[in-house]
PDB file of N, CA and C in Angstrom:
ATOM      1  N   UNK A   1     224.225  -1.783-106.290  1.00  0.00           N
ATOM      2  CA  UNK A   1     222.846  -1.966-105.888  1.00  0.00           C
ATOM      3  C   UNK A   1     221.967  -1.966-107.126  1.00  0.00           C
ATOM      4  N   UNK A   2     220.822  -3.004-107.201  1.00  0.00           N
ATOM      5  CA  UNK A   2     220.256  -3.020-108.433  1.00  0.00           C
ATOM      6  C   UNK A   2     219.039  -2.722-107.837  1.00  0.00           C
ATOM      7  N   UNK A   3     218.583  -1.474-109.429  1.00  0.00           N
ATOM      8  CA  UNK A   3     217.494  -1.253-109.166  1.00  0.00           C
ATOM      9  C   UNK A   3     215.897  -2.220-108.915  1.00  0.00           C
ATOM     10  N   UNK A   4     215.245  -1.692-108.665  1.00  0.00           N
ATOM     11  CA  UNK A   4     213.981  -2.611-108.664  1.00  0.00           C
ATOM     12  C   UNK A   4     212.471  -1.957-108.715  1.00  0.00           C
ATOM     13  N   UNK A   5     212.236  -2.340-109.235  1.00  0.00           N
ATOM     14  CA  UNK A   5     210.307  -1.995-109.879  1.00  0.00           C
ATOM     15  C   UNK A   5     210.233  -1.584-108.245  1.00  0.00           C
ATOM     16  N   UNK A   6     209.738  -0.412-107.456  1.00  0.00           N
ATOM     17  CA  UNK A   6     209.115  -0.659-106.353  1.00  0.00           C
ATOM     18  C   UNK A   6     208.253  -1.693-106.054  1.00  0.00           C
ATOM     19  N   UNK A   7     207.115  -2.130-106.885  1.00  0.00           N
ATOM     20  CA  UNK A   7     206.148  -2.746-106.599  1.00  0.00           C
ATOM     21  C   UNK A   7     207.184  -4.459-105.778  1.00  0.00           C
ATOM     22  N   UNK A   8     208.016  -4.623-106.248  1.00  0.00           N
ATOM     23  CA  UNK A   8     208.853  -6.007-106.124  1.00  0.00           C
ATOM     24  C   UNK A   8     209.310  -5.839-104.435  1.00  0.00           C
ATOM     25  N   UNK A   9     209.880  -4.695-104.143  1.00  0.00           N
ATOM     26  CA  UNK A   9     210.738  -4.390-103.117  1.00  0.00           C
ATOM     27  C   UNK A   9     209.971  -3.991-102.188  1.00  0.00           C
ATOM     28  N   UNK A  10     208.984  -3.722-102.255  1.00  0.00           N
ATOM     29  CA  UNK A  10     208.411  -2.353-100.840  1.00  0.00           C
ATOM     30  C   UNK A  10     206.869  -2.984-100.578  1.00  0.00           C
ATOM     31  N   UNK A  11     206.941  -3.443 -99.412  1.00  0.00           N
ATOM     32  CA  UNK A  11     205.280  -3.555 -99.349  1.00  0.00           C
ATOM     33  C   UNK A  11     205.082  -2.531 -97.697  1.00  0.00           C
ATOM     34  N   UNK A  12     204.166  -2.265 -98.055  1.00  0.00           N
ATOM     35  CA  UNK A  12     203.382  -0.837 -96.889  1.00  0.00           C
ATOM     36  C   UNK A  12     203.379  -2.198 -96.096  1.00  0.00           C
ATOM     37  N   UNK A  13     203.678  -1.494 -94.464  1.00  0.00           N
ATOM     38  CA  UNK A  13     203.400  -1.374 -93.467  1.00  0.00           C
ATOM     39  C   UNK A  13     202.623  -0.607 -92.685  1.00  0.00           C
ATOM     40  N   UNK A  14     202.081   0.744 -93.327  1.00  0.00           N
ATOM     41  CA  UNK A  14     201.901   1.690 -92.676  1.00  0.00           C
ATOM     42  C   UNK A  14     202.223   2.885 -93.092  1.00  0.00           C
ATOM     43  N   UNK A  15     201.459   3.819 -93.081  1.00  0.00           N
ATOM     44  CA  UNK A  15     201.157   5.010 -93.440  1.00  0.00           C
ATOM     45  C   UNK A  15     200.544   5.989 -92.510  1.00  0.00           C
ATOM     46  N   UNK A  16     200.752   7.416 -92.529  1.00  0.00           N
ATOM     47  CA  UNK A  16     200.240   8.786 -92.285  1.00  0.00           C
ATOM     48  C   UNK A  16     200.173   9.643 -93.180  1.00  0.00           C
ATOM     49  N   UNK A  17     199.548  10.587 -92.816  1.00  0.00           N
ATOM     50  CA  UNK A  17     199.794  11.595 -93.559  1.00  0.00           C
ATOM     51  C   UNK A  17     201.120  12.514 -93.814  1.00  0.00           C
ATOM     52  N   UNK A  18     202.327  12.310 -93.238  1.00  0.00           N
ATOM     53  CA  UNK A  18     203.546  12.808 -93.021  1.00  0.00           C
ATOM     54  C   UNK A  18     204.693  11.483 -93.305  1.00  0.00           C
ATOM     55  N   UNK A  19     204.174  10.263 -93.083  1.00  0.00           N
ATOM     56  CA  UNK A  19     205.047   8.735 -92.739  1.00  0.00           C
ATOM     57  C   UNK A  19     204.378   7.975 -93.574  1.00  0.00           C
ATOM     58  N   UNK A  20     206.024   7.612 -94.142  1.00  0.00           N
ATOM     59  CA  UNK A  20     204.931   5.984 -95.180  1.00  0.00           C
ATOM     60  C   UNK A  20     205.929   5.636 -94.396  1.00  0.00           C
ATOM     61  N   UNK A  21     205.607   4.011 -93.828  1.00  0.00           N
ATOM     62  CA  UNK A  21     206.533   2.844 -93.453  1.00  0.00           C
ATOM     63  C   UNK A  21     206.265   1.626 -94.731  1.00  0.00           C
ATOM     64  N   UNK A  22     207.650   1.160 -94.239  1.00  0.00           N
ATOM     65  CA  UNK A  22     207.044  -0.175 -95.467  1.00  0.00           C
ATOM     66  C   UNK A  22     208.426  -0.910 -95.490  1.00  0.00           C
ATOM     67  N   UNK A  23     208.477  -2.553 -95.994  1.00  0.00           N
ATOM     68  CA  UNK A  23     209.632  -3.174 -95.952  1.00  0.00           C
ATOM     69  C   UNK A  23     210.030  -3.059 -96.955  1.00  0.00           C
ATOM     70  N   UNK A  24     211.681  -3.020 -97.042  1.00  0.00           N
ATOM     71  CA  UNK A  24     212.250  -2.399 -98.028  1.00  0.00           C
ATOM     72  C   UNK A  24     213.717  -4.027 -97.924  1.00  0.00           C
ATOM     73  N   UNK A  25     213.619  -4.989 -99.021  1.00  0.00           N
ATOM     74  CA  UNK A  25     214.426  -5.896 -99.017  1.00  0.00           C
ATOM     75  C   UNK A  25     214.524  -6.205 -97.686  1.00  0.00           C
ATOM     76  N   UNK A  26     214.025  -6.669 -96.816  1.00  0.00           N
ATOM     77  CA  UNK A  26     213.230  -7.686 -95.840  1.00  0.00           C
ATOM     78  C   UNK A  26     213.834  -6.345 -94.724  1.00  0.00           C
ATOM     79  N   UNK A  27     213.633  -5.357 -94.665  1.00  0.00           N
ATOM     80  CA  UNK A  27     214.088  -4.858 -93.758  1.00  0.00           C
ATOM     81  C   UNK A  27     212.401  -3.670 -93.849  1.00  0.00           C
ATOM     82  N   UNK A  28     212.082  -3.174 -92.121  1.00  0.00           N
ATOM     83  CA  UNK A  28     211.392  -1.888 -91.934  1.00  0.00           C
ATOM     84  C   UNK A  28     212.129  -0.646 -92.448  1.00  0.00           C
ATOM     85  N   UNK A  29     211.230   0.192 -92.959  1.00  0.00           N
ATOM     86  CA  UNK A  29     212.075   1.456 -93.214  1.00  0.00           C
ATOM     87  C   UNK A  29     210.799   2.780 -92.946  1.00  0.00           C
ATOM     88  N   UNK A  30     211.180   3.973 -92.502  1.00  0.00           N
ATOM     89  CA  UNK A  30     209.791   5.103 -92.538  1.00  0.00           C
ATOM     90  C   UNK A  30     210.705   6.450 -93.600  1.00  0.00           C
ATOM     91  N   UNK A  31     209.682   6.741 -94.408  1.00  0.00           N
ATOM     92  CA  UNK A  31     210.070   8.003 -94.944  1.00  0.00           C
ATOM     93  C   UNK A  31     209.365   8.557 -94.600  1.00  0.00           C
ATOM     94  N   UNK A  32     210.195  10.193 -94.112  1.00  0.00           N
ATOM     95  CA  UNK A  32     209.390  11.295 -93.580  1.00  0.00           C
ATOM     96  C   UNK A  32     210.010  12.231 -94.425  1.00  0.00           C
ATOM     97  N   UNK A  33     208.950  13.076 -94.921  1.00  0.00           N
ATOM     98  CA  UNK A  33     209.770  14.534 -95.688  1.00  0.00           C
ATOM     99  C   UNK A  33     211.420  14.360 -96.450  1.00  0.00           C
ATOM    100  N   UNK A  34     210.998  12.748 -97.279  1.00  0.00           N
ATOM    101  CA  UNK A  34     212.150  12.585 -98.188  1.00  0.00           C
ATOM    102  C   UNK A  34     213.385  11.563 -97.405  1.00  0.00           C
ATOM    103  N   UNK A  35     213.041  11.927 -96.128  1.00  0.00           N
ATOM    104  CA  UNK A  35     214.565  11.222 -95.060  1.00  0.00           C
ATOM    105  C   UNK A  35     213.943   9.538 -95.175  1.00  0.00           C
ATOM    106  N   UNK A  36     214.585   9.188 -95.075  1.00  0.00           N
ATOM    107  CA  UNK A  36     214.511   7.593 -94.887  1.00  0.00           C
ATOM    108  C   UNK A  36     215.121   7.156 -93.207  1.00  0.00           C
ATOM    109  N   UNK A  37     214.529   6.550 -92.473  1.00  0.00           N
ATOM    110  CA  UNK A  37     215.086   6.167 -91.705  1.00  0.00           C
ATOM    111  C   UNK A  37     214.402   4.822 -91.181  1.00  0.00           C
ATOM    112  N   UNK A  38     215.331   3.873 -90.334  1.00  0.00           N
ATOM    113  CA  UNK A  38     214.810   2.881 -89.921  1.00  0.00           C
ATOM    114  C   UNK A  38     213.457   2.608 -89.147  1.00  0.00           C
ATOM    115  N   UNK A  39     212.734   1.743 -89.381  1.00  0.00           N
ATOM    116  CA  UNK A  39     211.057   1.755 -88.791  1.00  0.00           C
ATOM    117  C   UNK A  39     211.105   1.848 -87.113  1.00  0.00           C
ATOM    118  N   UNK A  40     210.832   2.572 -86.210  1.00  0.00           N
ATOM    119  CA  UNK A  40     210.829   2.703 -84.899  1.00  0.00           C
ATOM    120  C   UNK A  40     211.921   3.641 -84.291  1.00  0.00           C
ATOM    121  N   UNK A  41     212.901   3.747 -85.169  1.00  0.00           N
ATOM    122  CA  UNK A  41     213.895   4.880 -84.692  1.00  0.00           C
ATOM    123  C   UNK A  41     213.315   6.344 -84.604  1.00  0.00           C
ATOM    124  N   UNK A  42     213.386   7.149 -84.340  1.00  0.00           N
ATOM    125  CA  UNK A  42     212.764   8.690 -83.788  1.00  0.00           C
ATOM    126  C   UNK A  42     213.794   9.626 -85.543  1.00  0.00           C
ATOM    127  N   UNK A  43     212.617  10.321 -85.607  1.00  0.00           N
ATOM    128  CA  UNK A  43     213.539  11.348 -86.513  1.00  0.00           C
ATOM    129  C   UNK A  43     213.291  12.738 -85.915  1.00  0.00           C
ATOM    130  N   UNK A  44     214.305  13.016 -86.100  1.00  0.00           N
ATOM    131  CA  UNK A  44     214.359  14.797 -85.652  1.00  0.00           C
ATOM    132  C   UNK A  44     213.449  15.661 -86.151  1.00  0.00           C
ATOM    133  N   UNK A  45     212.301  16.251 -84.954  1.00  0.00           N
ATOM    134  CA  UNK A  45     211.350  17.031 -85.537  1.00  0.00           C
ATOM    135  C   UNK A  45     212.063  18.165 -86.577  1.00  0.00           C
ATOM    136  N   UNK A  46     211.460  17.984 -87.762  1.00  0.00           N
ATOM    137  CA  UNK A  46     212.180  19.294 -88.458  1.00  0.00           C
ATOM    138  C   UNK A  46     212.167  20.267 -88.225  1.00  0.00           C
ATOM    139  N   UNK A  47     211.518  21.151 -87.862  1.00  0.00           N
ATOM    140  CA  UNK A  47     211.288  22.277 -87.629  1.00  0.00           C
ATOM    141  C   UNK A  47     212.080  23.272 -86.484  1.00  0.00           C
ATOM    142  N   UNK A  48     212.710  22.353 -85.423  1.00  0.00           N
ATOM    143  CA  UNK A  48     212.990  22.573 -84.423  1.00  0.00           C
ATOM    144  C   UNK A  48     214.435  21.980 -83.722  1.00  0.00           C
ATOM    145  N   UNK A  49     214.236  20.996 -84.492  1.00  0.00           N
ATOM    146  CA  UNK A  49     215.608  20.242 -84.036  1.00  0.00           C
ATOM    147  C   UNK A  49     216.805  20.851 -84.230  1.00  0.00           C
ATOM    148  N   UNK A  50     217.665  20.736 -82.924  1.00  0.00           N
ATOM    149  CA  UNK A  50     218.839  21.732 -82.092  1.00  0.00           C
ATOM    150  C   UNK A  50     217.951  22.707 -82.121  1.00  0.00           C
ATOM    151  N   UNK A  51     217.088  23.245 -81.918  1.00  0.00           N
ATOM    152  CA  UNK A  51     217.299  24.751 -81.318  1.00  0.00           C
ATOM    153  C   UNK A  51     217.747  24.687 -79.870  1.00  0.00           C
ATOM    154  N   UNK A  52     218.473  25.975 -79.461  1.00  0.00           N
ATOM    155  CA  UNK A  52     218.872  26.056 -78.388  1.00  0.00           C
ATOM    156  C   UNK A  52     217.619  25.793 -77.180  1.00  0.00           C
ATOM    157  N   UNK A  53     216.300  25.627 -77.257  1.00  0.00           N
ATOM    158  CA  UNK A  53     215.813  25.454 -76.610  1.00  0.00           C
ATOM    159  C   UNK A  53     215.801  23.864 -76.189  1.00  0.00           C
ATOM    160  N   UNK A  54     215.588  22.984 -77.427  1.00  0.00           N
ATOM    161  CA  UNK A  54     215.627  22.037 -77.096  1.00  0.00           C
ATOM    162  C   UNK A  54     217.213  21.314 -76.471  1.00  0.00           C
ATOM    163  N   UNK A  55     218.204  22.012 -77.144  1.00  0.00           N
ATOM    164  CA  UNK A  55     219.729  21.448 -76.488  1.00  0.00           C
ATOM    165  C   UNK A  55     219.656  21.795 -75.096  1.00  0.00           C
ATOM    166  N   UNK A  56     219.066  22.832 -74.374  1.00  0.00           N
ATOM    167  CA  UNK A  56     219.474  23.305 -73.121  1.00  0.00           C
ATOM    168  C   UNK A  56     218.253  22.110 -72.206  1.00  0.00           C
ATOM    169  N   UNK A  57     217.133  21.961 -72.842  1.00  0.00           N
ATOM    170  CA  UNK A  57     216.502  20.870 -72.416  1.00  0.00           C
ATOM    171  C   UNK A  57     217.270  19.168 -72.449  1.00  0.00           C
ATOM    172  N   UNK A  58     217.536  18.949 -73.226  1.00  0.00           N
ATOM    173  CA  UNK A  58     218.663  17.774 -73.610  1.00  0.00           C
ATOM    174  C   UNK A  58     219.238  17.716 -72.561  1.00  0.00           C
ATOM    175  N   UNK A  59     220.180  18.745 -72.411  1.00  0.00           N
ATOM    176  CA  UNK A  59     221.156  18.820 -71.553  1.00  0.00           C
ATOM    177  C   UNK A  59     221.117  18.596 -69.858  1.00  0.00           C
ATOM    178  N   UNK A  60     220.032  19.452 -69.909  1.00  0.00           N
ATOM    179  CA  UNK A  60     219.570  19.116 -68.526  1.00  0.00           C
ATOM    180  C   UNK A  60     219.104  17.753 -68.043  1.00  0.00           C
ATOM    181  N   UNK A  61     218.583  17.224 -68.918  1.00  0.00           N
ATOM    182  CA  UNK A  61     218.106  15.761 -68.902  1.00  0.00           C
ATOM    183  C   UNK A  61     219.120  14.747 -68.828  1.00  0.00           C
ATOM    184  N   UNK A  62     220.565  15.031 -69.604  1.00  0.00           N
ATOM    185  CA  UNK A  62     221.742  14.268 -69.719  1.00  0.00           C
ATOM    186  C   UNK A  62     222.432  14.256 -67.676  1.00  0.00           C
ATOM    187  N   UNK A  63     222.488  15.619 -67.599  1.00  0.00           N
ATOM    188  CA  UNK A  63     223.163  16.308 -66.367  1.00  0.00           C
ATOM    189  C   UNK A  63     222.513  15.152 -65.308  1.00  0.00           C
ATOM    190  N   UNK A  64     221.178  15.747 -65.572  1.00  0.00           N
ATOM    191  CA  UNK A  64     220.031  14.492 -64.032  1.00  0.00           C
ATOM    192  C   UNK A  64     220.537  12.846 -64.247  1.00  0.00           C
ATOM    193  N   UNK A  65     220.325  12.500 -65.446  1.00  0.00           N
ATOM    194  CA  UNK A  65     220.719  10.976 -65.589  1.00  0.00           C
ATOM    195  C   UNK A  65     222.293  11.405 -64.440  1.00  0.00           C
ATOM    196  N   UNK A  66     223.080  11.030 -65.243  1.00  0.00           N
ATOM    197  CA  UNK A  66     224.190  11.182 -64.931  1.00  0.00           C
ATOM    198  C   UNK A  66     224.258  11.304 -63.666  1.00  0.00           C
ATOM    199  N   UNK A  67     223.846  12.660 -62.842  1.00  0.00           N
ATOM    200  CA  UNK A  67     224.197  12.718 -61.512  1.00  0.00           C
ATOM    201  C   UNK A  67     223.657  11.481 -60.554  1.00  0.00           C
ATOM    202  N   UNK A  68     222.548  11.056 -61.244  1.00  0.00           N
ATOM    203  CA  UNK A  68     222.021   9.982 -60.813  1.00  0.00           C
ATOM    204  C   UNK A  68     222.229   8.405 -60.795  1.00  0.00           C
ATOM    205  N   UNK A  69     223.507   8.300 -61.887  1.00  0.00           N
ATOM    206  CA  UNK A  69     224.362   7.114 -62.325  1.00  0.00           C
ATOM    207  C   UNK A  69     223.618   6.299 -62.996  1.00  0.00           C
ATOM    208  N   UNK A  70     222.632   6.720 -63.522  1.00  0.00           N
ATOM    209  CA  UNK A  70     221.776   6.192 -65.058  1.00  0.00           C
ATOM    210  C   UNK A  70     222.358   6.163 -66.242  1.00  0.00           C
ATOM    211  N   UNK A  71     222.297   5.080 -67.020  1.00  0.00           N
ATOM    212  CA  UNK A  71     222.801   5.129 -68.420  1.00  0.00           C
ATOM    213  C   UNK A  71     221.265   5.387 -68.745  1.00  0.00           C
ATOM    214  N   UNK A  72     221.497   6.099 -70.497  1.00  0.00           N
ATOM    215  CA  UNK A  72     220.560   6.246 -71.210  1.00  0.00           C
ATOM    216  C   UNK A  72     219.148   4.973 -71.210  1.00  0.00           C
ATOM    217  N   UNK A  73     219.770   3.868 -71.265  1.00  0.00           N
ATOM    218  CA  UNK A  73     218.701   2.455 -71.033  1.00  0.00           C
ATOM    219  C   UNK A  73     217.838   2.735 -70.070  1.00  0.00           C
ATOM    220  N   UNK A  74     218.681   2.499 -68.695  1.00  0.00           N
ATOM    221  CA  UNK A  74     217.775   2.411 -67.301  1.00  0.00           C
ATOM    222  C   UNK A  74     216.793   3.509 -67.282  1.00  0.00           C
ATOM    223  N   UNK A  75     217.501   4.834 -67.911  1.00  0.00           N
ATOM    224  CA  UNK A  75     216.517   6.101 -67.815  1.00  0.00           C
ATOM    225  C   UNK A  75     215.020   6.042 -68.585  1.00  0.00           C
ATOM    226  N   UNK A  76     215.544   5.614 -70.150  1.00  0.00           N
ATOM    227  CA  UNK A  76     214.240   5.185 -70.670  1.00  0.00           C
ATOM    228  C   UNK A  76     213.474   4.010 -70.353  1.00  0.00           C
ATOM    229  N   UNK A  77     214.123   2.859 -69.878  1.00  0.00           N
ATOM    230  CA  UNK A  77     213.102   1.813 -69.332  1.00  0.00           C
ATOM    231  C   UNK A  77     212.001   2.348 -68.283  1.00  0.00           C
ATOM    232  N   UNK A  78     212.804   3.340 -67.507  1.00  0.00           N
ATOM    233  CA  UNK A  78     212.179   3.967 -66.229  1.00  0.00           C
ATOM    234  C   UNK A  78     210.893   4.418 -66.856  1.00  0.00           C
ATOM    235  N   UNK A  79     211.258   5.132 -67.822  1.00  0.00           N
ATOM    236  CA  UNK A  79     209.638   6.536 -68.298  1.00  0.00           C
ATOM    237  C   UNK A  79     209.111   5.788 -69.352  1.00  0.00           C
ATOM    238  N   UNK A  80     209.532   4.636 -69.687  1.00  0.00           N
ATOM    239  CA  UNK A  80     208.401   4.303 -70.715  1.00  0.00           C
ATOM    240  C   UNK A  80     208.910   4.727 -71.900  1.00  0.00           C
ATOM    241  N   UNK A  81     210.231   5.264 -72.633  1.00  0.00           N
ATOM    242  CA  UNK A  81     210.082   5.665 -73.423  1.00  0.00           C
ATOM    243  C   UNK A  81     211.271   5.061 -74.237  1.00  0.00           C
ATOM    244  N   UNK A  82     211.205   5.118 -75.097  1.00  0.00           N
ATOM    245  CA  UNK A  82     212.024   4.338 -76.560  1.00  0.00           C
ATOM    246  C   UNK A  82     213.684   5.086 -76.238  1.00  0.00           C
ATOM    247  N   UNK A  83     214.861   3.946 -76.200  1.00  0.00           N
ATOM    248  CA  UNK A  83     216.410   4.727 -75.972  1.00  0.00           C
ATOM    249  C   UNK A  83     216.265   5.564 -76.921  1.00  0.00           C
ATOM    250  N   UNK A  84     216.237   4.739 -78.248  1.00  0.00           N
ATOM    251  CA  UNK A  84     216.615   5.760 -79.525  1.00  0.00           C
ATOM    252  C   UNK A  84     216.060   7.316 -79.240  1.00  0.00           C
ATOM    253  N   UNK A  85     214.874   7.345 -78.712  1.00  0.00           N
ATOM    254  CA  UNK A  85     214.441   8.217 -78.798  1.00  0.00           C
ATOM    255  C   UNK A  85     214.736   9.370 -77.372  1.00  0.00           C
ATOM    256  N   UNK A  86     215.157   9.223 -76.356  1.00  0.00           N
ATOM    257  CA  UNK A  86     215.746   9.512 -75.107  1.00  0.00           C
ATOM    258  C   UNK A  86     217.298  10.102 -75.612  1.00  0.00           C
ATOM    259  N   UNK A  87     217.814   9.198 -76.453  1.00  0.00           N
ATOM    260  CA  UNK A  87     219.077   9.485 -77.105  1.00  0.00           C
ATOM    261  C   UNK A  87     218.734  11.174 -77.943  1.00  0.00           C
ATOM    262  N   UNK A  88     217.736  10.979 -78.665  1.00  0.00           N
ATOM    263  CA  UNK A  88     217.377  11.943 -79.290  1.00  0.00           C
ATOM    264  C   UNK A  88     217.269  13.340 -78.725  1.00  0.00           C
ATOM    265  N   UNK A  89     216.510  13.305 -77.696  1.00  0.00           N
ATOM    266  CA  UNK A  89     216.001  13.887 -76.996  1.00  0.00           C
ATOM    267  C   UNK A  89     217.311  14.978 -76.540  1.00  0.00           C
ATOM    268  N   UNK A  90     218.393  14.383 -75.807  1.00  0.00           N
ATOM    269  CA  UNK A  90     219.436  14.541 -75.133  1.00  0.00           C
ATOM    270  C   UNK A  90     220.206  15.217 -75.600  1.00  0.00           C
ATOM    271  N   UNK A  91     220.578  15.039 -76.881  1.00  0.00           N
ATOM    272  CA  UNK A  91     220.832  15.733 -78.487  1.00  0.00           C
ATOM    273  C   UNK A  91     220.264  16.843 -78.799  1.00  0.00           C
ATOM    274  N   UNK A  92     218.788  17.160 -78.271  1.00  0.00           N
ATOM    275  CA  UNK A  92     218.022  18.286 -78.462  1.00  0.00           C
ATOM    276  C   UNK A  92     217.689  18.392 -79.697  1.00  0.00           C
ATOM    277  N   UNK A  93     217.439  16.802 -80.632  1.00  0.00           N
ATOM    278  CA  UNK A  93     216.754  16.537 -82.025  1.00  0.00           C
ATOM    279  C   UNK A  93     215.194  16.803 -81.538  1.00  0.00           C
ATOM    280  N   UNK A  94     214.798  16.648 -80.510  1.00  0.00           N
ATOM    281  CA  UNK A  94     213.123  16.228 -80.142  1.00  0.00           C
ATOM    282  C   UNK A  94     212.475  17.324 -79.545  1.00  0.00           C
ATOM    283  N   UNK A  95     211.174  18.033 -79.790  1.00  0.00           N
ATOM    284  CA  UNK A  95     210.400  18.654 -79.486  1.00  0.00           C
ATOM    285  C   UNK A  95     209.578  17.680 -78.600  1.00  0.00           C
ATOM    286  N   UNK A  96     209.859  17.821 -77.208  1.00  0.00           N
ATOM    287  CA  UNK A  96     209.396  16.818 -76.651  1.00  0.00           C
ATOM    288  C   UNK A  96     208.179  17.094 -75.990  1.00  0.00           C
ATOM    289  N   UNK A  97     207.191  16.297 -75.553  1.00  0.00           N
ATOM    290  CA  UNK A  97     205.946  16.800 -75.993  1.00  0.00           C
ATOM    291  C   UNK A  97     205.450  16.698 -73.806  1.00  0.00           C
ATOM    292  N   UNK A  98     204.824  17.593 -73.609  1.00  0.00           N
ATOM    293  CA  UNK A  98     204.713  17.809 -72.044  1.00  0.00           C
ATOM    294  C   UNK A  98     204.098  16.418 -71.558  1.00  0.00           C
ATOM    295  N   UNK A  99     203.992  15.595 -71.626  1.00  0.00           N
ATOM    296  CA  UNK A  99     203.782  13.888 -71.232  1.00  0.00           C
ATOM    297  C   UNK A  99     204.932  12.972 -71.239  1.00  0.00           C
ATOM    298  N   UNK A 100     205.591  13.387 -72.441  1.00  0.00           N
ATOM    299  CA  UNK A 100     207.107  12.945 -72.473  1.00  0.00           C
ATOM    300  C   UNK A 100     207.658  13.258 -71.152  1.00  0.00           C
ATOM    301  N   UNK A 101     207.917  14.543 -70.982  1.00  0.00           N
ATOM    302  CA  UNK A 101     208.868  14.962 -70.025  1.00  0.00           C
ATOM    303  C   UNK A 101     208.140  15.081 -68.674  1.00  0.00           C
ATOM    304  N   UNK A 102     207.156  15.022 -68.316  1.00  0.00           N
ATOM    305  CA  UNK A 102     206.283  14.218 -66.935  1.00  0.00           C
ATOM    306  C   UNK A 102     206.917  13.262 -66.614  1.00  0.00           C
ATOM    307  N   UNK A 103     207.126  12.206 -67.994  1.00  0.00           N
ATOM    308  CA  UNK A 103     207.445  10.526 -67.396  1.00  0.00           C
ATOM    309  C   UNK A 103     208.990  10.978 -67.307  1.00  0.00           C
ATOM    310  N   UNK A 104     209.710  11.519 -67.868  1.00  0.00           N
ATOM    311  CA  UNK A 104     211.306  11.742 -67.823  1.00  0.00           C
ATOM    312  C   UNK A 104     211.621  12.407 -66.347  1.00  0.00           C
ATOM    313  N   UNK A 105     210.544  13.266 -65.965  1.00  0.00           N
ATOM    314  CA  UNK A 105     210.892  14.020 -64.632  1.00  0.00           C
ATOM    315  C   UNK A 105     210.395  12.704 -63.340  1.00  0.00           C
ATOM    316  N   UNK A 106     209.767  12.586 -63.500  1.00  0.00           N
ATOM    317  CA  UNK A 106     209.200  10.970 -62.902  1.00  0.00           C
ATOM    318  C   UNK A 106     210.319  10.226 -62.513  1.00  0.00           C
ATOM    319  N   UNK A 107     210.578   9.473 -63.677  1.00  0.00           N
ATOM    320  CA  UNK A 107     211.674   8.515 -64.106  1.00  0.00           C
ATOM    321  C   UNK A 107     212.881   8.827 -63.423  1.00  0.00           C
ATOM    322  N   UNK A 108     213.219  10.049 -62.764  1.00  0.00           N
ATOM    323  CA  UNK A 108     214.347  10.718 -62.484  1.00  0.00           C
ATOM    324  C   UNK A 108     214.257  11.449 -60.908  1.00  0.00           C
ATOM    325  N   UNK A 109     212.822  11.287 -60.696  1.00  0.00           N
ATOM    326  CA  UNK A 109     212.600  11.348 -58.922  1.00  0.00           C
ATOM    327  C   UNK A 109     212.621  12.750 -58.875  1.00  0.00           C
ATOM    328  N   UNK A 110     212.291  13.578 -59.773  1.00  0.00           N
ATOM    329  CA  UNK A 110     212.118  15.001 -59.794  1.00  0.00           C
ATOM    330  C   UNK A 110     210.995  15.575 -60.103  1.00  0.00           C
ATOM    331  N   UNK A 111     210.595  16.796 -59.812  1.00  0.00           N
ATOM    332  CA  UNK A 111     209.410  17.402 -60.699  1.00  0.00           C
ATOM    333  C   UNK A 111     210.050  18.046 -61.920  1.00  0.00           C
ATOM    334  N   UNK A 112     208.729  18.367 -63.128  1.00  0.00           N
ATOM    335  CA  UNK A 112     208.987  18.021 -64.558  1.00  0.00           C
ATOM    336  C   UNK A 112     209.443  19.691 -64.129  1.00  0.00           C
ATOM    337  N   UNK A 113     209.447  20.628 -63.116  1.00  0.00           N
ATOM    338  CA  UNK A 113     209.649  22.129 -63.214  1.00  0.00           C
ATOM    339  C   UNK A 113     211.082  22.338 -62.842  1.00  0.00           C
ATOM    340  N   UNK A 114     211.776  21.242 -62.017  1.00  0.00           N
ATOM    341  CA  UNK A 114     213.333  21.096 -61.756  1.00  0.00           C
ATOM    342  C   UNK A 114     214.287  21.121 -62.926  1.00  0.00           C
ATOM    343  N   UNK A 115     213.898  20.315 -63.818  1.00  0.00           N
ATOM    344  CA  UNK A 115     213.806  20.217 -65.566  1.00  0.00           C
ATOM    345  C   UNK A 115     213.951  21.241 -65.665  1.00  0.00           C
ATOM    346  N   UNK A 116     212.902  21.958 -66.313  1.00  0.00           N
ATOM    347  CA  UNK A 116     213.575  23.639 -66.851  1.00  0.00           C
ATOM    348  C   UNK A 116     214.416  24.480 -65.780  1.00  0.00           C
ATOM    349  N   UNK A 117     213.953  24.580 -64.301  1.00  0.00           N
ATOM    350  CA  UNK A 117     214.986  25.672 -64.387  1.00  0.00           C
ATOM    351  C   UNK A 117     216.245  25.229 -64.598  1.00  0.00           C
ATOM    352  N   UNK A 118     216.834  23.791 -64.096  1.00  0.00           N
ATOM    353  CA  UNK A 118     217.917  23.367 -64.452  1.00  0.00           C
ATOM    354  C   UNK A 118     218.460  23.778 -66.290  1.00  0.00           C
ATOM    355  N   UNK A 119     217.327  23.381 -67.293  1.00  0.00           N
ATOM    356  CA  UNK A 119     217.912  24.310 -68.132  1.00  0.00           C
ATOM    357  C   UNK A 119     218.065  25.644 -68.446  1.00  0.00           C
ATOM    358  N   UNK A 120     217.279  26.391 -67.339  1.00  0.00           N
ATOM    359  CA  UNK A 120     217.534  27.878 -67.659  1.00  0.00           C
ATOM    360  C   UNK A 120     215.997  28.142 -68.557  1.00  0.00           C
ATOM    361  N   UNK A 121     215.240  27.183 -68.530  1.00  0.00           N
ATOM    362  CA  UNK A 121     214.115  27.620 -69.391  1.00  0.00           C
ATOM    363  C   UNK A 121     212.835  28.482 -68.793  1.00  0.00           C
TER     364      UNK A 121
END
């Protein structure tokens, strides 16, 4: 791999205060806190990702699909929400945010409170 002047390789797409996006040799890319990952893919909240809170949430969310004969797709098409990131979720990478899991309990013909106790939360 040869190096390259940034200025040649990278033009911004987009920025935060936490996220630069930008194309990187004709491809999207976001750096967060050093990680590089592809532009629109979900990165694992740092702070939190696997804690047992969020795996037992995951889990429960995996259990409902499933009993329900949902693949990961149909589930997120249902709630509106990104696979990659449903994938994530499931994994218990995601601090998922109480609107998220409205549309996931929704999406799944349940209330969002069936959700926790099913995980024990």
């Amino acid at each position: 791999m040869r190096l390259r002047d940034p200025s040649e390789s990278r033009t911004p797409i987009g920025t935060s205060d936490k996220l630069v996006c930008l194309v990187e040799d004709d491809r999207p890319w976001c750096y967060r806190h050093h990680i590089r990952t592809m532009a629109g893919m979900p990165v694992a909240s740092p702070r939190y990702a696997r804690d047992p809170v969020l795996i037992a949430f995951g889990s429960a969310v995996r259990r409902a699909r499933s009993e329900r004969g949902l693949s990961q797709e149909e589930l997120s098409h249902r709630a509106g929400i990104d696979r990659s990131y449903m994938s994530s979720i499931e994994r218990g990478g995601q601090n998922v945010g109480l609107m998220s899991v409205k549309r996931i309990a929704r999406a799944l013909d349940m209330a969002a409170a069936e959700l926790f106790l099913d995980a024990r939360l």
